[in-house]
N, C-alpha and C. Protein backbone atom coordinates (compact mmCIF):
# COMPACT_ATOMS: atom_id res chain seq x y z
N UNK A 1 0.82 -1.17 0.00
CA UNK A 1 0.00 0.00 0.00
C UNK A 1 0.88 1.26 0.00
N UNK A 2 2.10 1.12 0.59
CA UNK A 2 2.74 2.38 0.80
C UNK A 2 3.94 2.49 -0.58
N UNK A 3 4.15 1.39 -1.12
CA UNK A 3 4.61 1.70 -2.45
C UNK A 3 3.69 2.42 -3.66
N UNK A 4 2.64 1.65 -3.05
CA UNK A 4 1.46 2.36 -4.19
C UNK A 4 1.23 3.71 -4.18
N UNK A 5 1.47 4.52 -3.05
CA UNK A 5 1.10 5.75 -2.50
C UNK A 5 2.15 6.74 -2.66
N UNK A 6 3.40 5.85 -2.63
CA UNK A 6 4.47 6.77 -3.16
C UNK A 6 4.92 6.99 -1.58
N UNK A 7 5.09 6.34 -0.64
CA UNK A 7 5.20 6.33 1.09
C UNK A 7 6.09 5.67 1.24
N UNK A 8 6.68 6.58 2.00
CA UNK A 8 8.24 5.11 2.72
C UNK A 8 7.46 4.33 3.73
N UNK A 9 8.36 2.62 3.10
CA UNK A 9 8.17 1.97 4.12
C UNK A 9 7.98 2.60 5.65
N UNK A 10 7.32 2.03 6.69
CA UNK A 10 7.28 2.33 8.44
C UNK A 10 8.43 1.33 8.62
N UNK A 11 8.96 1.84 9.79
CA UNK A 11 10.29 1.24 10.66
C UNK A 11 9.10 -0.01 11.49
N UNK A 12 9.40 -0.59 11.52
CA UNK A 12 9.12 -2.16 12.58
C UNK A 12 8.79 -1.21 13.98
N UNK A 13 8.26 -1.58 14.79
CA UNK A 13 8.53 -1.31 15.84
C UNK A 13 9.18 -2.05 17.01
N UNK A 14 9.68 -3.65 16.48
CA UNK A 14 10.45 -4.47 16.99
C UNK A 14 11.79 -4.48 16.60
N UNK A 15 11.84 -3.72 15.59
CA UNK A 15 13.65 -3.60 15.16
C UNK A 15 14.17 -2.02 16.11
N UNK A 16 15.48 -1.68 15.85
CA UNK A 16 16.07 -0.97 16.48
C UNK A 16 15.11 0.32 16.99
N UNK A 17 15.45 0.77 17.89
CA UNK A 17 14.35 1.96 17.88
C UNK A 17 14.88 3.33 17.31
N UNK A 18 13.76 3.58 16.76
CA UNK A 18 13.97 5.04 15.65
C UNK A 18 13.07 6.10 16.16
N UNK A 19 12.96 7.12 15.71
CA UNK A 19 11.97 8.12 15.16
C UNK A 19 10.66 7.51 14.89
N UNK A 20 9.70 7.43 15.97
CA UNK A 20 8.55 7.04 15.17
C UNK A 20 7.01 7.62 14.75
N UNK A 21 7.84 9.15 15.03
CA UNK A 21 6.34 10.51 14.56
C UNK A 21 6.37 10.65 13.77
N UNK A 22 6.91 9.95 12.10
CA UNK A 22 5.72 9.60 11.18
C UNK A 22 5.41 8.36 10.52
N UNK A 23 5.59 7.31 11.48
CA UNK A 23 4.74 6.26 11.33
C UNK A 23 5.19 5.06 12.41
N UNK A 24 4.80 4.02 12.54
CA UNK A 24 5.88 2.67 12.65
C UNK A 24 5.11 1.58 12.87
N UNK A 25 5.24 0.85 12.28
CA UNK A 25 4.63 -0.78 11.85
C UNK A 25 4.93 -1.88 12.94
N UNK A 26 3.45 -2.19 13.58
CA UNK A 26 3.47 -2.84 14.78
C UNK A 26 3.14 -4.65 14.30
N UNK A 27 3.05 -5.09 13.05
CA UNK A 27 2.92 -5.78 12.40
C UNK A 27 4.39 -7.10 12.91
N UNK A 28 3.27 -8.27 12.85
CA UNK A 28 4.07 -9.16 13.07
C UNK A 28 3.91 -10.61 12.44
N UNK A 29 4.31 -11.55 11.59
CA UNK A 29 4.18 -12.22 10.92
C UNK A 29 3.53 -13.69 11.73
N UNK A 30 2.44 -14.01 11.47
CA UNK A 30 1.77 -15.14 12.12
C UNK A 30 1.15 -14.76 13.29
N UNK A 31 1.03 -13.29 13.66
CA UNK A 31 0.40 -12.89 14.83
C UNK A 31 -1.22 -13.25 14.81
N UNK A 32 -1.53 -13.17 16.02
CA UNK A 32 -3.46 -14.07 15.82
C UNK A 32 -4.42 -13.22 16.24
N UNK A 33 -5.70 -13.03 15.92
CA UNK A 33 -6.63 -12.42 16.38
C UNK A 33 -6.59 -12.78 17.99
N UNK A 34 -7.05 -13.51 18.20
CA UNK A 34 -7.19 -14.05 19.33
C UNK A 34 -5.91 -14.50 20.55
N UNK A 35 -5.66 -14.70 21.36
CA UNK A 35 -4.50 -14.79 22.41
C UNK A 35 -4.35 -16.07 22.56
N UNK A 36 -2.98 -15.86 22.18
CA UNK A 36 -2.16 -17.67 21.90
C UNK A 36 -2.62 -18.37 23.38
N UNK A 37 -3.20 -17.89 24.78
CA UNK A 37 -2.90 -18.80 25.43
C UNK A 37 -4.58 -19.71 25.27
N UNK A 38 -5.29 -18.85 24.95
CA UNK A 38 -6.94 -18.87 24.55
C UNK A 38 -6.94 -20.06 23.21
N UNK A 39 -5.73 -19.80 22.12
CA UNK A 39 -5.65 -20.53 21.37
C UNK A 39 -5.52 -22.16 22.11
N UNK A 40 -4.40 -21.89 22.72
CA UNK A 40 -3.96 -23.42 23.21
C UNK A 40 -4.72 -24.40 24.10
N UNK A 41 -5.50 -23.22 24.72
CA UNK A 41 -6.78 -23.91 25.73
C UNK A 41 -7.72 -24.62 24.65
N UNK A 42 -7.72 -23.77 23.54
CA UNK A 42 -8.98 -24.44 22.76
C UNK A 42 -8.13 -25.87 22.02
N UNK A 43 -7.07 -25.90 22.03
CA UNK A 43 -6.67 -27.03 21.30
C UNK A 43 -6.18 -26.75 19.85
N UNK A 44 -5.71 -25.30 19.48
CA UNK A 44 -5.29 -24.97 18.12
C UNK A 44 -3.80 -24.29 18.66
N UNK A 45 -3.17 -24.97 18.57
CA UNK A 45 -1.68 -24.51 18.81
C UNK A 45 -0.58 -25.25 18.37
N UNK A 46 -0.38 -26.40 17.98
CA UNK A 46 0.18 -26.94 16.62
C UNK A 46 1.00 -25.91 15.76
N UNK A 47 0.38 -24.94 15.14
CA UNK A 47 0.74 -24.07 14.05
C UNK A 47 1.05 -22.70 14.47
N UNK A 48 0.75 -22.51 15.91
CA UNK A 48 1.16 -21.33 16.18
C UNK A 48 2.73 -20.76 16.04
N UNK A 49 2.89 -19.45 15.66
CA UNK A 49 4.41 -19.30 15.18
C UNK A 49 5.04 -18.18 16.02
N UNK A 50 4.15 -17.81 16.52
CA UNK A 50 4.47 -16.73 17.50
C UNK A 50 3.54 -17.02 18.60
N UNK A 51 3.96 -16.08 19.44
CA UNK A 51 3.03 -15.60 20.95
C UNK A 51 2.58 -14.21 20.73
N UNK A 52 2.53 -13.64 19.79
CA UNK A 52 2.01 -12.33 19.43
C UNK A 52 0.88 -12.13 18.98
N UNK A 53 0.05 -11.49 19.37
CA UNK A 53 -1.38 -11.51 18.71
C UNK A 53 -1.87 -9.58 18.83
N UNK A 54 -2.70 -9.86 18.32
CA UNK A 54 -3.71 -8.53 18.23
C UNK A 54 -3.72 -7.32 19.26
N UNK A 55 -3.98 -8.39 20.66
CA UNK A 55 -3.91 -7.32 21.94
C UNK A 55 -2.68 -7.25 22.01
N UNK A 56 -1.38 -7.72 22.07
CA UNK A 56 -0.14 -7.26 22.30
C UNK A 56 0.17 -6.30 21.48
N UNK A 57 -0.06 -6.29 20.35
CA UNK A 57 0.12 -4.99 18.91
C UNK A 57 -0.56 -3.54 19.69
N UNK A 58 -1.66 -4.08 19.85
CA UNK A 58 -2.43 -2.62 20.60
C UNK A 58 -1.71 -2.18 22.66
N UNK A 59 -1.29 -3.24 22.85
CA UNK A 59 -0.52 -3.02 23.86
C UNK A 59 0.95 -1.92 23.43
N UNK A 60 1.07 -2.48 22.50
CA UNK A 60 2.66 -1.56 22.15
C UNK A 60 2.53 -0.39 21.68
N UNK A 61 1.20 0.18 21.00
CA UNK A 61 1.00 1.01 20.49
C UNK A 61 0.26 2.08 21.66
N UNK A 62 0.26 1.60 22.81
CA UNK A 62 -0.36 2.41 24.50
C UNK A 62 0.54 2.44 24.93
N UNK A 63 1.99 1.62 24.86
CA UNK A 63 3.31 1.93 25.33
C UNK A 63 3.57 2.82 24.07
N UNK A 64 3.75 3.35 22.94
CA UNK A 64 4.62 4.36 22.51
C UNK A 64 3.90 5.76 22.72
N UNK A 65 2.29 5.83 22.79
CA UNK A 65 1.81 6.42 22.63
C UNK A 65 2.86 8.20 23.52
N UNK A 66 2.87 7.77 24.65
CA UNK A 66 3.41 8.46 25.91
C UNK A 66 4.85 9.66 25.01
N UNK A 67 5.42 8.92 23.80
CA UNK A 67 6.64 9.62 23.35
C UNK A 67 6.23 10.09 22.35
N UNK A 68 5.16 10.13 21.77
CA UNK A 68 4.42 10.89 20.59
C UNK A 68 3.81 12.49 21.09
N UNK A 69 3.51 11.80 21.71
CA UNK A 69 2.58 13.11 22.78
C UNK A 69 2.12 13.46 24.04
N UNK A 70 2.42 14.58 24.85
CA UNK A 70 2.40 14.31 26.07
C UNK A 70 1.16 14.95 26.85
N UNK A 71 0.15 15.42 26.15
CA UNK A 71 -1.14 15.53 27.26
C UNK A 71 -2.28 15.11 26.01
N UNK A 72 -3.09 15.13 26.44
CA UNK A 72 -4.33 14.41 26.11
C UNK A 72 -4.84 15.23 24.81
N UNK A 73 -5.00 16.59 25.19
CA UNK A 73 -4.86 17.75 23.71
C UNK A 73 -4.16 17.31 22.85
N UNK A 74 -2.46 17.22 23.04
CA UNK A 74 -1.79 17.07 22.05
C UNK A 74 -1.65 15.95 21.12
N UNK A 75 -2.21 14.94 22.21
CA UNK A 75 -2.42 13.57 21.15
C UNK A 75 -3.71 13.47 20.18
N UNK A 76 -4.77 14.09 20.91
CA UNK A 76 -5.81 14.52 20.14
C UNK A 76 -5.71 15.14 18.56
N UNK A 77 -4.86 15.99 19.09
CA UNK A 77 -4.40 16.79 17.32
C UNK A 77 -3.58 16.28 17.24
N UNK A 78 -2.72 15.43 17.34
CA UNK A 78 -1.61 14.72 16.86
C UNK A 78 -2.21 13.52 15.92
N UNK A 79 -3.07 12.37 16.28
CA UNK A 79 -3.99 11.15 15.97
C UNK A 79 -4.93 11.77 15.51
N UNK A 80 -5.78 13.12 15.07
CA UNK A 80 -6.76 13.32 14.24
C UNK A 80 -5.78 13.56 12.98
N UNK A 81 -4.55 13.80 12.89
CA UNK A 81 -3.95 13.92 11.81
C UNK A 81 -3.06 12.54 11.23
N UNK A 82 -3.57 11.56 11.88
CA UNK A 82 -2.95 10.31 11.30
C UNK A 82 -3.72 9.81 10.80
N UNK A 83 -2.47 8.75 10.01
CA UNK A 83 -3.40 7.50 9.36
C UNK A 83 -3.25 6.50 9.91
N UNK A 84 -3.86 5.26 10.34
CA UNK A 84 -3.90 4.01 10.70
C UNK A 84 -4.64 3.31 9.52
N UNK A 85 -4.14 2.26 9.38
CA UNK A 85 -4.23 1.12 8.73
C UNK A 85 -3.69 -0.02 9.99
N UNK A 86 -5.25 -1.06 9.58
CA UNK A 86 -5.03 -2.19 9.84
C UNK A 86 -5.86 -3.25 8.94
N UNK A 87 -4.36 -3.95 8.89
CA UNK A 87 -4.69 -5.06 7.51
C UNK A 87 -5.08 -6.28 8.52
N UNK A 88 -5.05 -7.36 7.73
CA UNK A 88 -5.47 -9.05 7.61
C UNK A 88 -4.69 -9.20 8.93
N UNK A 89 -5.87 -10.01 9.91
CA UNK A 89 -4.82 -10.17 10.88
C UNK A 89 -5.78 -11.92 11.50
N UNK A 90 -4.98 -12.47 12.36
CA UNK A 90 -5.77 -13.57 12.20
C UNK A 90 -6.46 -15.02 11.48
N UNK A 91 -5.67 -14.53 10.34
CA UNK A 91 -5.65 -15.78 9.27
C UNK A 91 -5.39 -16.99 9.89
N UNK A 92 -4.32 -17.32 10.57
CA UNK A 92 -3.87 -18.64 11.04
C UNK A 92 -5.43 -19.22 12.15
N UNK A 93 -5.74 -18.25 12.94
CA UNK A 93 -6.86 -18.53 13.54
C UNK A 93 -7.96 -19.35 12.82
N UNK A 94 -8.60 -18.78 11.89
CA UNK A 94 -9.53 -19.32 11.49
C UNK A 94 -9.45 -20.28 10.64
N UNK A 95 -8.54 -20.60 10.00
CA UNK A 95 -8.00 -21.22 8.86
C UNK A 95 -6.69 -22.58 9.54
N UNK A 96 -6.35 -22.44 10.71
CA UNK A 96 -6.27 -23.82 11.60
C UNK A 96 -6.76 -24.41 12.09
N UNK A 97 -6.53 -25.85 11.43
CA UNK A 97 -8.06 -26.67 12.09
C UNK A 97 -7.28 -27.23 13.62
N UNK A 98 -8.16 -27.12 14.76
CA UNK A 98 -7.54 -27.39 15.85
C UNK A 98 -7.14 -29.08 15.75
N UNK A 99 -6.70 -29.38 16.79
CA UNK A 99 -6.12 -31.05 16.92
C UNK A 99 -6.00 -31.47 18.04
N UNK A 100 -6.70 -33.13 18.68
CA UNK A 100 -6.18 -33.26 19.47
C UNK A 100 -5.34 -33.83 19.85
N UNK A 101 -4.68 -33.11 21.69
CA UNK A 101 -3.46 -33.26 21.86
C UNK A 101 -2.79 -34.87 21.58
């Protein structure tokens, strides 16, 4: 999307730490809708590839929030002037058939 747009790539937010007031990609490969430990209770954990899921992404993004902006105003006009995108997340979830142990 951001080639298409003519946009630099976002920095990871798991690789080195950078500059991240204008953008950074909380994206993680095999991460799950749902919480790996919720997964494993149900019996779909076989295929899991990470321990990263959805709420941890939004967890990291309430930890950077604090260095973007520092009172409640300023994040206000800071985040009415962003973009968020969130793509496909959860695929492995629905699309693993559970197994038993």
């Amino acid at each position: 999307m951001a080639d298409a747009l003519g946009l630099p790539f976002l920095p990871p937010y798991l690789g080195r730490r950078q500059n991240f007031r204008r953008g950074v990609n909380f994206a993680v490969a095999g991460a799950t809708a749902m919480d790996p430990l919720a997964l494993r209770e149900m019996g779909v954990h076989r295929f899991l590839w990470t321990n990263d899921s959805l709420s941890r992404q939004l967890k990291w993004f309430d930890q950077l929030k604090p260095s973007l902006c520092k009172s409640s105003q300023e994040c206000s006009s800071y985040f009415d002037r962003s973009l968020f995108v969130v793509g496909e997340i959860g695929g492995m979830t629905t699309t693993t058939p559970s197994s038993p142990e």
